[in-house]
Protein backbone atom coordinates (compact mmCIF):
# COMPACT_ATOMS: atom_id res chain seq x y z
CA UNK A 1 -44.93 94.12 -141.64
CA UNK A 2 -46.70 90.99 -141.84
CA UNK A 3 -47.65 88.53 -139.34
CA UNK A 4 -47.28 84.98 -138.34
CA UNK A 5 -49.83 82.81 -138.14
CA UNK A 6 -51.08 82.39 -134.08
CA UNK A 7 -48.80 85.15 -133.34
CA UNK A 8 -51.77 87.69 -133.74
CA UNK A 9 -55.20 87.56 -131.94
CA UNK A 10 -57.99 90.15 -132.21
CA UNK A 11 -59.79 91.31 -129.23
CA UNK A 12 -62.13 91.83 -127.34
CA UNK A 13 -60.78 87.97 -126.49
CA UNK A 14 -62.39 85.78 -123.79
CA UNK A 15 -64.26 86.97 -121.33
CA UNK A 16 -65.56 90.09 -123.04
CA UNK A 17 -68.38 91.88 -122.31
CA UNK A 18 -71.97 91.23 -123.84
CA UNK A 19 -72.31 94.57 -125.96
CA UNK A 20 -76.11 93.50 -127.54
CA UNK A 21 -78.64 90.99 -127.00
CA UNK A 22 -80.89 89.81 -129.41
CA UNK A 23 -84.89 89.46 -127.53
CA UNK A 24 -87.28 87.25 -129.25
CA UNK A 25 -90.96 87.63 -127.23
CA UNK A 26 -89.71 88.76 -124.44
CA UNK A 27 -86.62 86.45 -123.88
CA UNK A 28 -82.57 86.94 -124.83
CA UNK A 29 -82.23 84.09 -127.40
CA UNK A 30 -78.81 85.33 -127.95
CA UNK A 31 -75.92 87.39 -126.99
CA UNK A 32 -73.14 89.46 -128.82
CA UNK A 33 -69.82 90.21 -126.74
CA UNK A 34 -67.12 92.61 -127.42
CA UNK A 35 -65.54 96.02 -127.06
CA UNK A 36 -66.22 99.52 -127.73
CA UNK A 37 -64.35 102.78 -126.12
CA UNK A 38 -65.54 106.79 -126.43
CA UNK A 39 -63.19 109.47 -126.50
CA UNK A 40 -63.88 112.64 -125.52
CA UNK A 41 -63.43 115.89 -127.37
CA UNK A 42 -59.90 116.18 -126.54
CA UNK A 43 -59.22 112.37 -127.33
CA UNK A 44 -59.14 111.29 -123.89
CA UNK A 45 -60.51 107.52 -123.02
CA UNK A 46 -63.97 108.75 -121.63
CA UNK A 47 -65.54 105.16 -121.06
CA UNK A 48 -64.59 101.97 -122.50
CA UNK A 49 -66.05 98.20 -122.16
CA UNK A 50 -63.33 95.05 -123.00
CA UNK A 51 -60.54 95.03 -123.90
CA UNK A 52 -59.60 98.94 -126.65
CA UNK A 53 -55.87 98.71 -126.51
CA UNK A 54 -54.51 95.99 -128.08
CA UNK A 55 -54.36 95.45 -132.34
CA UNK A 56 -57.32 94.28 -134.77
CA UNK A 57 -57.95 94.27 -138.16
CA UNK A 58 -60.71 97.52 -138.64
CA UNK A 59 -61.41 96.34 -141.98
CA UNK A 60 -63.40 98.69 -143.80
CA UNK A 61 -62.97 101.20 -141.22
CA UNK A 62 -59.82 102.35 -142.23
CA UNK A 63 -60.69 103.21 -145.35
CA UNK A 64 -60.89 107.33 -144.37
CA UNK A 65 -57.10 107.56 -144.17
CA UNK A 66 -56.35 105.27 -147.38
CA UNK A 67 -58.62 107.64 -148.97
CA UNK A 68 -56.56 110.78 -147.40
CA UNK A 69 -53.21 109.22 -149.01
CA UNK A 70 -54.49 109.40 -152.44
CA UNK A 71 -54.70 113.34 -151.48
CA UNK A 72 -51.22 112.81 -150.04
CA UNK A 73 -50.00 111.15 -153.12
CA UNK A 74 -51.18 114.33 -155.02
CA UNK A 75 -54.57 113.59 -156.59
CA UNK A 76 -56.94 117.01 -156.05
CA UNK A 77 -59.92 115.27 -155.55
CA UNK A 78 -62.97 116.33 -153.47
CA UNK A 79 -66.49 115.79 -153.35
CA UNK A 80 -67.80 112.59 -154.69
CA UNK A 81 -64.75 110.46 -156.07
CA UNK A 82 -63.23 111.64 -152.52
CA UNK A 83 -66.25 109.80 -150.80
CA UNK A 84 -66.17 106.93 -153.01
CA UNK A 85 -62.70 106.26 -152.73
CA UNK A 86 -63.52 106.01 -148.91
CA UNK A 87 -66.09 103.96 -149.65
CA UNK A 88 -67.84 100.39 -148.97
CA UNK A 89 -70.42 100.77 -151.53
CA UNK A 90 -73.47 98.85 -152.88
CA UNK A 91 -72.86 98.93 -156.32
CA UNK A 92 -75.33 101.15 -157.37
CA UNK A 93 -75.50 102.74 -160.27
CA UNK A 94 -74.25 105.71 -159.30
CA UNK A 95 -70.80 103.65 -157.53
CA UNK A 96 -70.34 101.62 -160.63
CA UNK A 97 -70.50 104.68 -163.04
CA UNK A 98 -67.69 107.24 -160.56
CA UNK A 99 -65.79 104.15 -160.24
CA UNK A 100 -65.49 103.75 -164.46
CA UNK A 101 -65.21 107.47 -164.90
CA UNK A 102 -62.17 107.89 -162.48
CA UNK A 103 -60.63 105.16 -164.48
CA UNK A 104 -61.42 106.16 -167.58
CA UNK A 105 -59.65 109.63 -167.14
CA UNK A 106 -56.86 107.91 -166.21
CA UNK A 107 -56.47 106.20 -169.30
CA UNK A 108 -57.58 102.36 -167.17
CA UNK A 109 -60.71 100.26 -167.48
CA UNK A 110 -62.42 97.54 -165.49
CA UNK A 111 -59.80 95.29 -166.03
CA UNK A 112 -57.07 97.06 -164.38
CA UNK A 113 -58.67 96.82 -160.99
CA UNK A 114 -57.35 94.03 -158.95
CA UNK A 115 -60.38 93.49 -156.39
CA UNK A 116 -62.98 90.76 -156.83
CA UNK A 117 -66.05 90.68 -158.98
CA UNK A 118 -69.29 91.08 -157.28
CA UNK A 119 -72.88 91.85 -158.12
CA UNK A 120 -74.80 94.85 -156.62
CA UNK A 121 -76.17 94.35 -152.99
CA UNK A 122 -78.24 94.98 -149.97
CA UNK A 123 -81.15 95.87 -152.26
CA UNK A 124 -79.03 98.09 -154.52
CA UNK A 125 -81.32 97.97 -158.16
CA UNK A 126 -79.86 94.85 -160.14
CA UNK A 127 -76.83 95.49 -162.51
CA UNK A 128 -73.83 93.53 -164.35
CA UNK A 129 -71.44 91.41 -162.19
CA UNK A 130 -68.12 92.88 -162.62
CA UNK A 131 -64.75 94.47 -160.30
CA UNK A 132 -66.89 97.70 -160.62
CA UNK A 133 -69.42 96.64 -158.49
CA UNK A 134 -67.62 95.39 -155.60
CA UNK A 135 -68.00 97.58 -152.29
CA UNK A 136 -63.95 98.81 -152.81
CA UNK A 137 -63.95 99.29 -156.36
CA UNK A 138 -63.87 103.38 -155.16
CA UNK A 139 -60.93 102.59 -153.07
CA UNK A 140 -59.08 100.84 -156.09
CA UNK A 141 -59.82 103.20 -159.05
CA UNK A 142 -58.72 105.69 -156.38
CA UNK A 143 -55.08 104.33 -156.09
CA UNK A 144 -54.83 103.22 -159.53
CA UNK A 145 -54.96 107.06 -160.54
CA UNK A 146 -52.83 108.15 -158.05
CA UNK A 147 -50.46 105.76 -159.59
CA UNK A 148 -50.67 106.69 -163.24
CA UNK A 149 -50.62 110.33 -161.56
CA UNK A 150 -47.47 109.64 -160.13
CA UNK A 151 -45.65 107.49 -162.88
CA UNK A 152 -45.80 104.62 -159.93
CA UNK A 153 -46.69 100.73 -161.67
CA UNK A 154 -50.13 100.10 -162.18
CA UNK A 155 -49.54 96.19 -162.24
CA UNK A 156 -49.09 95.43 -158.36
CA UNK A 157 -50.58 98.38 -157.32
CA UNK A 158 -51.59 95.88 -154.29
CA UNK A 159 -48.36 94.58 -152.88
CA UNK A 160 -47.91 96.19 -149.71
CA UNK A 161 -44.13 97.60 -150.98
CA UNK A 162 -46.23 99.72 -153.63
CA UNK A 163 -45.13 103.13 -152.78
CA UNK A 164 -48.95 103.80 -153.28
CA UNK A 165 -49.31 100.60 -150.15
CA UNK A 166 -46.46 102.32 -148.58
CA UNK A 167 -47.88 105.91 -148.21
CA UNK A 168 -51.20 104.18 -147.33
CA UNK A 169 -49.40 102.64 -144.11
CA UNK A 170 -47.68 105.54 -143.34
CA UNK A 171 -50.81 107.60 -143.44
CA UNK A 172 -52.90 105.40 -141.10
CA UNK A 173 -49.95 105.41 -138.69
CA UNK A 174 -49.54 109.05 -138.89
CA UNK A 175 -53.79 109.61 -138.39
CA UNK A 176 -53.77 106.62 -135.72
CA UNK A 177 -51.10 107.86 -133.49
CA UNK A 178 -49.53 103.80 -133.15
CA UNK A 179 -47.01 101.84 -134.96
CA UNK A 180 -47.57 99.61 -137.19
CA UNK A 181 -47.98 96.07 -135.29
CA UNK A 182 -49.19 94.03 -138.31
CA UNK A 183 -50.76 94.03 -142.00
CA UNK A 184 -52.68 91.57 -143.14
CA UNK A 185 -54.50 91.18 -146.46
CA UNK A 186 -58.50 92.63 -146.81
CA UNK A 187 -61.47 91.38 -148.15
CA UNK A 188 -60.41 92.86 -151.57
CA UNK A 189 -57.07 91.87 -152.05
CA UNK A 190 -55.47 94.71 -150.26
CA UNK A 191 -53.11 95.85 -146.84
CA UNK A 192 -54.74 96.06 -144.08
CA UNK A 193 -53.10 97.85 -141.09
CA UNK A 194 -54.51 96.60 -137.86
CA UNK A 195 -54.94 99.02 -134.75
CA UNK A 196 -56.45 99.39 -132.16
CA UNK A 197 -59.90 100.55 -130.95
CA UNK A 198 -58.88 103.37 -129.42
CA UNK A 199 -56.34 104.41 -132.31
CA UNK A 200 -59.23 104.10 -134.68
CA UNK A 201 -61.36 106.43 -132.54
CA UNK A 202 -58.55 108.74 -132.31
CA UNK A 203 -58.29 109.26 -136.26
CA UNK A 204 -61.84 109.34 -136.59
CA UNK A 205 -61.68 112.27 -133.90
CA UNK A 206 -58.74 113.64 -135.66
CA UNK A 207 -60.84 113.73 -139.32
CA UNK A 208 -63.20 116.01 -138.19
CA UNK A 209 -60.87 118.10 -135.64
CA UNK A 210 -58.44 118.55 -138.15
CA UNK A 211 -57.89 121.70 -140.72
CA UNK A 212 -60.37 122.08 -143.25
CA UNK A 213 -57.24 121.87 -145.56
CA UNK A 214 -55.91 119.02 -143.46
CA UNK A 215 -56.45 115.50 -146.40
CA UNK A 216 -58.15 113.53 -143.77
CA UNK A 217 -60.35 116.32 -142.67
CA UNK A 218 -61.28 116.81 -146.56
CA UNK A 219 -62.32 112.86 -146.73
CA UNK A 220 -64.48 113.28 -143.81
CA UNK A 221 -66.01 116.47 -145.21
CA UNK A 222 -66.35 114.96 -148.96
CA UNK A 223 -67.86 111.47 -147.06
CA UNK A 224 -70.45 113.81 -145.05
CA UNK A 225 -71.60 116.09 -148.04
CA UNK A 226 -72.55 112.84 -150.27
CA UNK A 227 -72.87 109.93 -147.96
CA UNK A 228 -74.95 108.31 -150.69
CA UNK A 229 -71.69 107.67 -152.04
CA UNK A 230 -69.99 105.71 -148.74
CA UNK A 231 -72.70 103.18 -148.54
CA UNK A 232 -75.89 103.06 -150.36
CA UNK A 233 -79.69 103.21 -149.80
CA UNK A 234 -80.27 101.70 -146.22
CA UNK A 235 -76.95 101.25 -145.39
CA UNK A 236 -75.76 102.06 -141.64
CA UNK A 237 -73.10 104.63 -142.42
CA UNK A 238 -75.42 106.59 -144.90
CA UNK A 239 -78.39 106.77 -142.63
CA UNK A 240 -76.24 107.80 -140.09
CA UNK A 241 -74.56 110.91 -142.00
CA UNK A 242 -78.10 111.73 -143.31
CA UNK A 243 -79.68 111.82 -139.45
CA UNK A 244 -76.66 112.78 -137.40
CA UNK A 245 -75.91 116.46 -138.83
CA UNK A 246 -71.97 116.79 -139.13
CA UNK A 247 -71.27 112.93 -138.23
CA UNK A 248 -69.22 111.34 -139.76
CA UNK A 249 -69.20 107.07 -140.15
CA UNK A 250 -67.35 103.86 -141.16
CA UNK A 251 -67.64 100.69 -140.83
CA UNK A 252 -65.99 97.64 -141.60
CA UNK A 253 -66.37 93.55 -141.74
CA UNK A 254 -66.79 91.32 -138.96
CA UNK A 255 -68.94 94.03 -136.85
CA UNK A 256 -66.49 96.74 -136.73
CA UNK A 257 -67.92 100.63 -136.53
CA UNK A 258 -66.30 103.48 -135.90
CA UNK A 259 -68.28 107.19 -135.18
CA UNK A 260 -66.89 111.03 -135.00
CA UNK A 261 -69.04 114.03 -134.08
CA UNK A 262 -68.66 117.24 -135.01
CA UNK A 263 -67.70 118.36 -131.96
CA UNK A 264 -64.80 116.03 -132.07
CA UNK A 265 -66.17 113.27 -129.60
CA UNK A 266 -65.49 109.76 -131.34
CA UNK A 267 -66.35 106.11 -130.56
CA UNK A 268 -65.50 102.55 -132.37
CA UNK A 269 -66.45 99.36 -131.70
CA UNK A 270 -65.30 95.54 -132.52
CA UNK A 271 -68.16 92.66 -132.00
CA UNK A 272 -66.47 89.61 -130.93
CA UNK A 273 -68.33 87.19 -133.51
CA UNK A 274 -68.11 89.47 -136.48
CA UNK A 275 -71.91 89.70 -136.62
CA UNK A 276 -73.48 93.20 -138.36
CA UNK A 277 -76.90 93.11 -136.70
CA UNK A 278 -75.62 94.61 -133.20
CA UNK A 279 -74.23 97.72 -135.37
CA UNK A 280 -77.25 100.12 -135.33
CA UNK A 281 -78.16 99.15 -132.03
CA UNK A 282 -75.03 99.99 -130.46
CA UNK A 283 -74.67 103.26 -132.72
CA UNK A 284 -78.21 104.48 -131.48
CA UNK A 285 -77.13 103.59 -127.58
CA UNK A 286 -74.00 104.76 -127.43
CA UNK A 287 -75.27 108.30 -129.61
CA UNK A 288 -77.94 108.42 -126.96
CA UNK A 289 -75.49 107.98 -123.72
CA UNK A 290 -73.49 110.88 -125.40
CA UNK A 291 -76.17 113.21 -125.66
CA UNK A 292 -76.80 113.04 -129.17
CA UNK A 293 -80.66 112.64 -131.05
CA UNK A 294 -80.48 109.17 -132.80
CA UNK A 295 -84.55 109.40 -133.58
CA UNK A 296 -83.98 108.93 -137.48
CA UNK A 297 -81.68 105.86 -137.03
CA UNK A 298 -83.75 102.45 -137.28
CA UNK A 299 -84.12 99.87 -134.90
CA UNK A 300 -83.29 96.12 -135.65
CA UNK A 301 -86.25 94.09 -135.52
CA UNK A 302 -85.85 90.58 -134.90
CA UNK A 303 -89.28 88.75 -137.04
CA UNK A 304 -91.51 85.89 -136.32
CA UNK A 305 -94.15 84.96 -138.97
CA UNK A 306 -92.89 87.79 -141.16
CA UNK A 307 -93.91 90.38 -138.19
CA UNK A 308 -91.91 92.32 -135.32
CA UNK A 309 -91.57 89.89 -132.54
CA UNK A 310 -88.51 91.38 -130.83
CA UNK A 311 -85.38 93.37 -131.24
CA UNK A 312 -81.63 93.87 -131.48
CA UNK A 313 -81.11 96.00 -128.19
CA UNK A 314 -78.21 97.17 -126.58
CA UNK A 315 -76.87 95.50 -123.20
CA UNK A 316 -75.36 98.47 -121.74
């Protein structure tokens, strides 16, 4: 299902909340509104600010259950190509050489992946421009072998009518617990299911609640055994797997996290202006509210003259 243009609006909307403020000596210089909701360990709404119910585009976030339809699809994958494929990498090293490998033994190269070039990032050690090094090149290689795995065409592996597109729908609906209300087109070229930020909790819950033999439950497990896989050095969702035992974390573009405990308490949030720098902030508040030691996350200084003048804080 696609959508028509002004037919489709992502919350929070007007009038949301302020989730973060950003202090600069002393005084809020600016202000970042949106929405956020916690479920408890049962999945139940426990608190929620703006507007969780209505249909976004997670981004990034979703990428958990495309990863768990490559398992669907019948790849036996676990450990690190499972994390990469769920990935929104650097390209490191390390991303740029699973990436190759998966397609190599698949009989593919660079040039069958559709997504754009890019050059490593957010100080990942410099390397070659190339598909390889963009942050979903894990994602990609991923369906591209569950296509040559299942005799499915590799050219168009992106239009949402691929049956590897298809089962990727169907398996965020079935992890989501909503219909599907619109797809739109990602960052790299591919679907993208919207929900909302309450379904997104609710699969995130549901990954780490779920059978240990249960595909999403295996993504989560493979993404919290090598984190260093789903980001990179420094990255939010990597720190936050290596200081929150059994956590597992996802975000996605345009200030979109989502969070699952290991107790099966989850949490996502959408900032209203797409902006990144709210993200730890918000993760470290919303960790503490819950309970939960956030000491090894860092904070988000905000610099004057090269030195801490400030911070990113949460308004809540």
């Amino acid at each position: 299902m696609t959508v028509a243009p002004g037919t489709f609006h992502a919350p929070p909307g007007p009038g949301s909340p302020v989730l973060a403020e950003v202090v600069r000596s002393g005084v809020v210089e600016s202000r970042h509104r949106g929405a956020l909701v916690v479920l408890d360990a049962e999945g139940r709404v426990e608190w929620a600010l703006g507007e969780v119910a209505e249909p976004f585009f997670p981004r990034s976030s979703n990428k958990p259950m495309q990863a768990a339809a490559v398992l669907r699809a019948g790849l036996p994958w676990e450990g690190e190509r499972l994390a990469l494929a769920a990935a929104s990498h650097v390209g490191a090293e390390i991303h740029r050489r699973l990436a190759a490998r998966i397609l190599a033994d698949h009989g593919l190269d660079e040039g069958a992946l559709a997504c754009p070039e890019a050059t490593p990032d957010f100080g990942a050690a410099p390397g070659p421009r190339g598909r390889l090094a963009m942050n979903c090149s894990g994602k990609h290689a991923s369906w591209l072998a569950a296509s040559v795995v299942n005799g499915w065409p590799v050219e168009g592996y992106l239009d949402p009518e691929h049956p590897m597109q298809r089962l990727a729908r169907e398996t965020i609906v079935a992890y989501s617990g909503e219909p599907e209300t619109a797809v739109g087109v990602d960052g790299c070229g591919a679907p993208l299911s919207a929900l909302s930020l309450t379904g997104l909790a609710g699969a995130f819950r549901a990954a780490v609640s779920a059978p240990a033999d249960d595909p999403l439950r295996r993504v989560a497990d493979a993404m919290r055994a090598h984190p260093e896989y789903v980001g990179g050095e420094g990255r939010l969702d990597t720190v936050l797997m290596r200081a929150v035992p059994g956590a597992l974390a996802k975000g996605g573009a345009e200030g979109v996290q989502a969070v699952a405990l290991p107790d099966g308490r989850a949490f996502a949030f959408k900032v209203e202006d797409g902006s990144a720098r709210a993200g730890a902030a918000l993760v470290a508040r919303v960790l503490a509210v819950l309970g939960v030691d956030a000491s090894g996350l860092p904070g988000t200084p905000v610099l004057g003259g090269g030195e801490p003048v400030g911070e990113v804080r949460a308004a809540f």
